[in-house]
Protein backbone atom coordinates (compact mmCIF):
# COMPACT_ATOMS: atom_id res chain seq x y z
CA UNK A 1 -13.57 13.78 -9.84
CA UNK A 2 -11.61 11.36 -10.55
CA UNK A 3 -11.95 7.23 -10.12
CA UNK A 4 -8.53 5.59 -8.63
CA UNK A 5 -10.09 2.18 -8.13
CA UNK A 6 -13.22 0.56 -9.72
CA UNK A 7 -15.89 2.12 -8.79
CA UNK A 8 -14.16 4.66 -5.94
CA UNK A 9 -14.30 7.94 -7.17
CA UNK A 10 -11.77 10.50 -5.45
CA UNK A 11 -12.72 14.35 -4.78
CA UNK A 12 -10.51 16.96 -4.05
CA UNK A 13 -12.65 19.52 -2.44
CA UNK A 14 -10.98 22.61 -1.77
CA UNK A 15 -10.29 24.31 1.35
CA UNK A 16 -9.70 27.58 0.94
CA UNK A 17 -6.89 29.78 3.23
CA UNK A 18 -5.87 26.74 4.63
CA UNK A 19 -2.86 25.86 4.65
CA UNK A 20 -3.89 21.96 4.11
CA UNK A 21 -5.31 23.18 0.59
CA UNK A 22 -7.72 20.32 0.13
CA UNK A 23 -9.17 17.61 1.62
CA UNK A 24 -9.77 14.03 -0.19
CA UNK A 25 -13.29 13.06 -0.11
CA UNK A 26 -13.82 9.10 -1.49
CA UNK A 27 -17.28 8.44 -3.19
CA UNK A 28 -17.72 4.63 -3.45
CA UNK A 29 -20.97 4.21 -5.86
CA UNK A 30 -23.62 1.79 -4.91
CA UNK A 31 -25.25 2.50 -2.60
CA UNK A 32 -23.46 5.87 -2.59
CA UNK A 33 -20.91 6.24 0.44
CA UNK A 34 -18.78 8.90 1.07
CA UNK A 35 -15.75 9.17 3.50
CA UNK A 36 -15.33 12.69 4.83
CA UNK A 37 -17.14 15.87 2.77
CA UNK A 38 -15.18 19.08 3.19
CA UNK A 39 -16.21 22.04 5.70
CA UNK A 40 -19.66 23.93 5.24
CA UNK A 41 -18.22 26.26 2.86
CA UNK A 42 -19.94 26.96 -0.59
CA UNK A 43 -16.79 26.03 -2.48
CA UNK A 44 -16.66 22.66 -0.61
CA UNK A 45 -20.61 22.26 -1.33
CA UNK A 46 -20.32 23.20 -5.02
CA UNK A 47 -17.76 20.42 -5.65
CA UNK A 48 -19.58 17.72 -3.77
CA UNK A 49 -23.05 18.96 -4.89
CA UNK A 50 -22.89 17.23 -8.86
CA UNK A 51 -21.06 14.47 -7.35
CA UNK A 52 -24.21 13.74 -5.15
CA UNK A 53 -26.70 14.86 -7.79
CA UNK A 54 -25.19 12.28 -10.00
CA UNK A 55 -24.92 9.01 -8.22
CA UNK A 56 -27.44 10.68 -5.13
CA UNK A 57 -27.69 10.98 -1.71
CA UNK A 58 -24.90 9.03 0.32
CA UNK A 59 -24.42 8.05 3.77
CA UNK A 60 -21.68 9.95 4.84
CA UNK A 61 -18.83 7.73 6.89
CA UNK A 62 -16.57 9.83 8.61
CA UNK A 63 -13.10 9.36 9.78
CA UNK A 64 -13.23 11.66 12.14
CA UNK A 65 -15.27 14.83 13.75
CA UNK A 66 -13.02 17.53 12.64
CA UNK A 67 -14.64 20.14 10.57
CA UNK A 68 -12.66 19.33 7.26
CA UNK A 69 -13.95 16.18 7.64
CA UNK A 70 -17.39 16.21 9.19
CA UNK A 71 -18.72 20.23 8.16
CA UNK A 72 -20.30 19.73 5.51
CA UNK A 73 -22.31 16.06 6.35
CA UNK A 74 -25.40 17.80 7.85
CA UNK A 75 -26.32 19.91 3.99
CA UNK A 76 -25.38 16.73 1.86
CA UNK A 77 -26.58 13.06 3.54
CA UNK A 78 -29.28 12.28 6.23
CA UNK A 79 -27.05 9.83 8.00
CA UNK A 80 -23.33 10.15 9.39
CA UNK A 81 -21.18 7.16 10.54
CA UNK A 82 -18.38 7.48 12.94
CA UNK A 83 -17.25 5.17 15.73
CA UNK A 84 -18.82 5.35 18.83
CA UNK A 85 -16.18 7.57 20.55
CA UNK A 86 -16.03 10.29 18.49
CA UNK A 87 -19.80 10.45 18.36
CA UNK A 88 -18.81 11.09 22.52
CA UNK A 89 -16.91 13.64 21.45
CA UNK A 90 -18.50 15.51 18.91
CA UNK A 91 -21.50 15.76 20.40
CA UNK A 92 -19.33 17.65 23.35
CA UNK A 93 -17.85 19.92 21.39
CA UNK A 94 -21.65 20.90 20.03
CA UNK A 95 -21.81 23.10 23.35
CA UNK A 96 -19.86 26.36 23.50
CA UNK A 97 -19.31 25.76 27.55
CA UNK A 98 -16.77 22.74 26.45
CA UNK A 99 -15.16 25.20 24.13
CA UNK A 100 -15.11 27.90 26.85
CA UNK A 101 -13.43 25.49 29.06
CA UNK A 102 -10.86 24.88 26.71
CA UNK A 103 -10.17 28.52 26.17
CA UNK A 104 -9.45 29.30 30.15
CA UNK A 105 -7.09 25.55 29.59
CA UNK A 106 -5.11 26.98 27.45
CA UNK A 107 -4.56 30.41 29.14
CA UNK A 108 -3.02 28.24 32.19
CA UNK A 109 -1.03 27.09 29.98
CA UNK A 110 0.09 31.09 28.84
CA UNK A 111 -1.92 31.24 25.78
CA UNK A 112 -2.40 35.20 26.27
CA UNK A 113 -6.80 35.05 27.04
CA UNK A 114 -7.48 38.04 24.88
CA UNK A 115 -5.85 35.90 21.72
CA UNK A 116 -7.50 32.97 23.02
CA UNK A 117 -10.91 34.09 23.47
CA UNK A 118 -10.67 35.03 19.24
CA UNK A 119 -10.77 31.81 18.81
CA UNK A 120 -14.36 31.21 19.64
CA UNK A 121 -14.85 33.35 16.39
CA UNK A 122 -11.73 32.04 14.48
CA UNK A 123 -11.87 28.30 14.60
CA UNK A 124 -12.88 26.87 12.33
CA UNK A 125 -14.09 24.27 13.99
CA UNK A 126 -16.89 26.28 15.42
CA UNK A 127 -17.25 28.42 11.97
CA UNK A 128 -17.93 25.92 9.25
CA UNK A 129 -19.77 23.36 10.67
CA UNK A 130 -23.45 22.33 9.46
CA UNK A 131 -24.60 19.89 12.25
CA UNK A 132 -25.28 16.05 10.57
CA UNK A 133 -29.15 15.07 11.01
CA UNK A 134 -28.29 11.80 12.45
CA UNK A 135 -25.33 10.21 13.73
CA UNK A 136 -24.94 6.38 14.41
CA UNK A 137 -21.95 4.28 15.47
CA UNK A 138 -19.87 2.79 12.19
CA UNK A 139 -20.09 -1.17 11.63
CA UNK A 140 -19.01 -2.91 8.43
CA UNK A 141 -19.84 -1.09 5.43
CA UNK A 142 -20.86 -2.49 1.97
CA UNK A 143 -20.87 -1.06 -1.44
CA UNK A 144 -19.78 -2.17 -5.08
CA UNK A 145 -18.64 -5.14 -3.47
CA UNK A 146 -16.10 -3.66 -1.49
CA UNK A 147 -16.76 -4.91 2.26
CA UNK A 148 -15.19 -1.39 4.98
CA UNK A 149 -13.98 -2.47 7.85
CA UNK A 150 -13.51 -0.14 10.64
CA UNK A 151 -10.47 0.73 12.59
CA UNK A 152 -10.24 2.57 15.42
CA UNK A 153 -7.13 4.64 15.68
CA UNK A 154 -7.16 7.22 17.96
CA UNK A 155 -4.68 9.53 17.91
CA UNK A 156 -5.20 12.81 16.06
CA UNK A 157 -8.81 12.85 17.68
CA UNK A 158 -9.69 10.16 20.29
CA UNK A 159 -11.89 7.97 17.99
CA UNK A 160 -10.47 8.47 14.59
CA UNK A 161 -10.78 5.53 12.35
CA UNK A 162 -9.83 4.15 9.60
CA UNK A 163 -11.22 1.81 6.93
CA UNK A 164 -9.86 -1.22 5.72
CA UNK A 165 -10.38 -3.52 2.39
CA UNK A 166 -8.72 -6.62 3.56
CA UNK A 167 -9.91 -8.72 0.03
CA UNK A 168 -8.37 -5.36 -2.77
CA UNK A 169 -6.03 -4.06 0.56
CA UNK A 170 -7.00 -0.73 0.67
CA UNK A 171 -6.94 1.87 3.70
CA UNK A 172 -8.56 4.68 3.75
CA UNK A 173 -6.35 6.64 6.48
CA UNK A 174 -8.38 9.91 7.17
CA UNK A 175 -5.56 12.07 8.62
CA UNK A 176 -4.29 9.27 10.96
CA UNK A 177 -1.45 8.04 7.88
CA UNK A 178 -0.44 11.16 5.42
CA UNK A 179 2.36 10.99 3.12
CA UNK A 180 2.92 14.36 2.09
CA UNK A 181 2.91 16.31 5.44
CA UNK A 182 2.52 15.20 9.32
CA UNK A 183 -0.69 14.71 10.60
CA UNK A 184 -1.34 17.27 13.90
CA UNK A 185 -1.13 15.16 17.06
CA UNK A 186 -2.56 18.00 20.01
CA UNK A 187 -4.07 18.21 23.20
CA UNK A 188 -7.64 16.38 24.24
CA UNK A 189 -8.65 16.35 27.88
CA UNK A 190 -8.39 12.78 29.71
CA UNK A 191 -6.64 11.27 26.63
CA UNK A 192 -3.15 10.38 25.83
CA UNK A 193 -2.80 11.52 22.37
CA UNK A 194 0.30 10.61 21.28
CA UNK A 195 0.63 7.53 23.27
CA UNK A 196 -2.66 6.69 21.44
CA UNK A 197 -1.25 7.85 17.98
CA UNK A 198 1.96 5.56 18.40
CA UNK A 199 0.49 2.60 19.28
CA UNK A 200 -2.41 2.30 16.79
CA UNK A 201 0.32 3.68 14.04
CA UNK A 202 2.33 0.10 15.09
CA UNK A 203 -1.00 -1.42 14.92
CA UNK A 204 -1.55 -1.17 10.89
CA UNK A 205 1.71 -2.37 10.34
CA UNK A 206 -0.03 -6.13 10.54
CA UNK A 207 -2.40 -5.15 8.04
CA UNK A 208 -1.41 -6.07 4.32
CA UNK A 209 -2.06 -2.90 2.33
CA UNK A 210 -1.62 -2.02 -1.37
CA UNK A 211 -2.51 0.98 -1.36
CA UNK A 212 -3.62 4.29 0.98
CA UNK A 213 -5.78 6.81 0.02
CA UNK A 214 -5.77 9.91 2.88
CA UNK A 215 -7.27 12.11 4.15
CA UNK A 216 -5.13 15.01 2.58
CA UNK A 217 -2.48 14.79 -0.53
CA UNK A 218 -1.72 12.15 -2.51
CA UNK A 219 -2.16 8.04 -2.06
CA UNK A 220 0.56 5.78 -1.56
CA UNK A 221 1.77 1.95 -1.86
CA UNK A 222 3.87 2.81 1.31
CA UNK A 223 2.38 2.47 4.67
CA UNK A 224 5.02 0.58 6.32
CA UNK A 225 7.49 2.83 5.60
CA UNK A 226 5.35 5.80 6.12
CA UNK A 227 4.58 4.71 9.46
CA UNK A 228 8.70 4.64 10.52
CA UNK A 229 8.83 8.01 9.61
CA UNK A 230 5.87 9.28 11.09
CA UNK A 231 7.53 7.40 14.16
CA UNK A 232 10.87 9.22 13.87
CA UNK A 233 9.17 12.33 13.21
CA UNK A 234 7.20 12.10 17.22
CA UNK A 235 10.82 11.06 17.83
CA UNK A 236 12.57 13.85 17.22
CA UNK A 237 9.57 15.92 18.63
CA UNK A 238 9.27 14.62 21.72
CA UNK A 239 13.57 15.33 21.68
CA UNK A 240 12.99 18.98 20.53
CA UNK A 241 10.41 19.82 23.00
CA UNK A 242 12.64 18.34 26.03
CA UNK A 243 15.28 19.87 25.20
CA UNK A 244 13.48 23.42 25.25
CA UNK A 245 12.45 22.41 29.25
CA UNK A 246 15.21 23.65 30.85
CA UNK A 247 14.08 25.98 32.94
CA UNK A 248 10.56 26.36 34.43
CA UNK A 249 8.07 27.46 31.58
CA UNK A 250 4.10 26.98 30.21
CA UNK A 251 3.35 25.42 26.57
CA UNK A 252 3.29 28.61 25.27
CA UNK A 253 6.79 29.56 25.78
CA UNK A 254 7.61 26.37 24.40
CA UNK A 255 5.85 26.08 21.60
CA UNK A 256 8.00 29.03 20.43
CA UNK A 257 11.15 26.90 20.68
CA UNK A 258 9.89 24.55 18.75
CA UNK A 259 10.58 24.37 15.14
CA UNK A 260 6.88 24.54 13.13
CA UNK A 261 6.96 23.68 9.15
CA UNK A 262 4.18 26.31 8.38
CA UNK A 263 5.63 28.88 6.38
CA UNK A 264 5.99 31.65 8.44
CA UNK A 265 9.34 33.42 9.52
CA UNK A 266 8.66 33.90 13.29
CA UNK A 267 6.06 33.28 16.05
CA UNK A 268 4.76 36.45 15.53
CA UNK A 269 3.58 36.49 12.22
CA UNK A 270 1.61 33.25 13.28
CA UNK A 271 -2.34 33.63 13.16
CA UNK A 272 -3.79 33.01 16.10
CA UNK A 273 -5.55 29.33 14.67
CA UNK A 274 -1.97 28.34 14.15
CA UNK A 275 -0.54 29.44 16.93
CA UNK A 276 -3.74 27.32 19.13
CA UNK A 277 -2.54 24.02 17.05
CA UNK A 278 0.83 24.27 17.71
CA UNK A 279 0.48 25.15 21.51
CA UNK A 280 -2.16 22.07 21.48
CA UNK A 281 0.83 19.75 19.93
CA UNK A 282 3.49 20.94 22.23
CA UNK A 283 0.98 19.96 25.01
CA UNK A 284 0.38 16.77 23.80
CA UNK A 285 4.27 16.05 23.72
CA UNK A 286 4.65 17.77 26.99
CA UNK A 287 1.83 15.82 28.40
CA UNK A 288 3.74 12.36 26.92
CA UNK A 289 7.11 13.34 28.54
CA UNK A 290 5.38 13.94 31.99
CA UNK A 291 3.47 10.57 31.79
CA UNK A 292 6.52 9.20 31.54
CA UNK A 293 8.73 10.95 34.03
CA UNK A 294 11.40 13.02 32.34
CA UNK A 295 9.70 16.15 32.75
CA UNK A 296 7.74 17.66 36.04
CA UNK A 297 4.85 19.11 35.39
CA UNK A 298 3.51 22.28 37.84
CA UNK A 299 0.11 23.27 38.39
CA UNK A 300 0.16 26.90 40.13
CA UNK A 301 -2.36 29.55 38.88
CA UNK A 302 -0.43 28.69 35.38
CA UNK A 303 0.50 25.69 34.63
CA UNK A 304 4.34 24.80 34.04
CA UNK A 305 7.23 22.52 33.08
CA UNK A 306 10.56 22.10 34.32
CA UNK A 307 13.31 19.81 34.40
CA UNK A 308 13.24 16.97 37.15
């Protein structure tokens, strides 16, 4: 634990074989609220589980649904805050026929099925999760005199939001702003992701901000600057991923063109989680550069990409 404003108390809970490491819960103390809580591992619930004992039960606000975020809610807190769309979502993603559906998605796209049914056992989206009791739609949030205010920024997941303290300016970013590494911008049906994702990145440049805490790594005074380089980076993306259309091929064919900061020498010595995120972010840039005409986009029994 450790307190990097008054009163807001910072815990890294770990995350262990991930390659994020850990994920930054924030505790502000009365009446106890926490942003985000780790998966529903017993190494995330043994760090948060003094934390609550000491200052007690909080109502859990969460930036977002995903597992490193949200997993852990339903052991820890009655109540969970998010905004009203990724309640929508989350509560889809609760039934394994969405997932299902998914899983045949992604084999039109040449995700080979038999790696892509593993995932139903892999993810761990579908293996750490403890479902939250109760779930209601996030409004202004009050403690130790700090006054939350809600932001939706949709983007990494399609109701994402951050929180903003306009009077001390601080953001909590969840992982829509991250400093140390790029947050994962992938595919979600009937949503625009990183159309979504650019705009409401331009949109907190208006805010004045001191300082960001995120979601993952360390905090930082920088969020303008931040954002131009999380600009470039879809940039250069969206540049690398056109450039590897130039013949007819699915996502998964491209996704091995693309250049992944992961650690890992070749495609092949991906995991199969890793190799589902990066096929779901080539999608979502190969779904942005069809939107907007510089790429065709074939649906056959597979689904393809070519040159116009």
């Amino acid at each position: 634990m450790e307190e990097v404003h008054e009163d807001i108390i910072r815990i890294k809970v770990p995350l262990p074989n991930n390659p994020l490491k850990e994920v930054n819960c924030y505790l502000i103390k009365d009446p106890p609220i926490l942003i985000d809580t780790g998966m529903n591992l017993e190494t995330c619930y043994s760090t948060l589980k003094p934390v609550v004992e000491k200052f007690g039960k909080p109502t859990v606000v969460a930036t977002h649904m995903h597992v490193d975020h949200l997993g852990l809610a339903g052991r820890i807190c009655e109540l969970v805050l998010m905004s009203e769309k990724e309640i929508e979502v989350f509560k889809k993603f609760t039934k394994k026929e969405e997932w299902i559906k998914l899983i045949k998605f992604f084999v039109s796209n040449g995700f080979p099925e038999n790696l892509a049914l593993e995932i139903l056992s892999l993810h761990p989206g579908i293996r750490y999760f403890y479902p939250p009791r109760e779930l209601k739609i996030v409004d202004l949030v009050s403690s130790s005199g700090y006054e939350l205010e809600p932001l939706l920024t949709p983007g990494h997941t399609p109701g994402h939001l951050c929180l903003y303290e306009k009077r001390e300016g601080i953001l909590f970013s969840g992982d829509h702003v991250l400093f140390d590494i790029t947050p994962n911008i992938g595919y979600w049906e009937n949503f625009d992701s990183l159309k979504s994702y650019v705009e409401s990145l331009k949109g907190l440049k208006k805010l004045k901000v001191k300082i960001v805490y995120p979601g993952h790594r360390e905090a930082s005074s920088s969020l303008k600057d931040r954002i131009d380089e999380l600009l470039e980076h879809h940039k250069k993306r969206l540049e690398e991923v056109f450039n590897a259309v130039k013949s007819r091929k699915t996502a998964w064919q491209i996704a091995q063109e693309v250049s992944w900061d992961v650690g890992y020498k070749s495609w092949e010595e991906f995991p199969v989680t890793q190799k589902w995120f990066a096929v779901s972010e080539t999608l979502a840039h190969l779904e942005y550069l069809a939107d907007s005409g510089e790429i065709r986009k074939i649906i056959e029994e597979k689904i393809y990409y070519c040159p116009c």
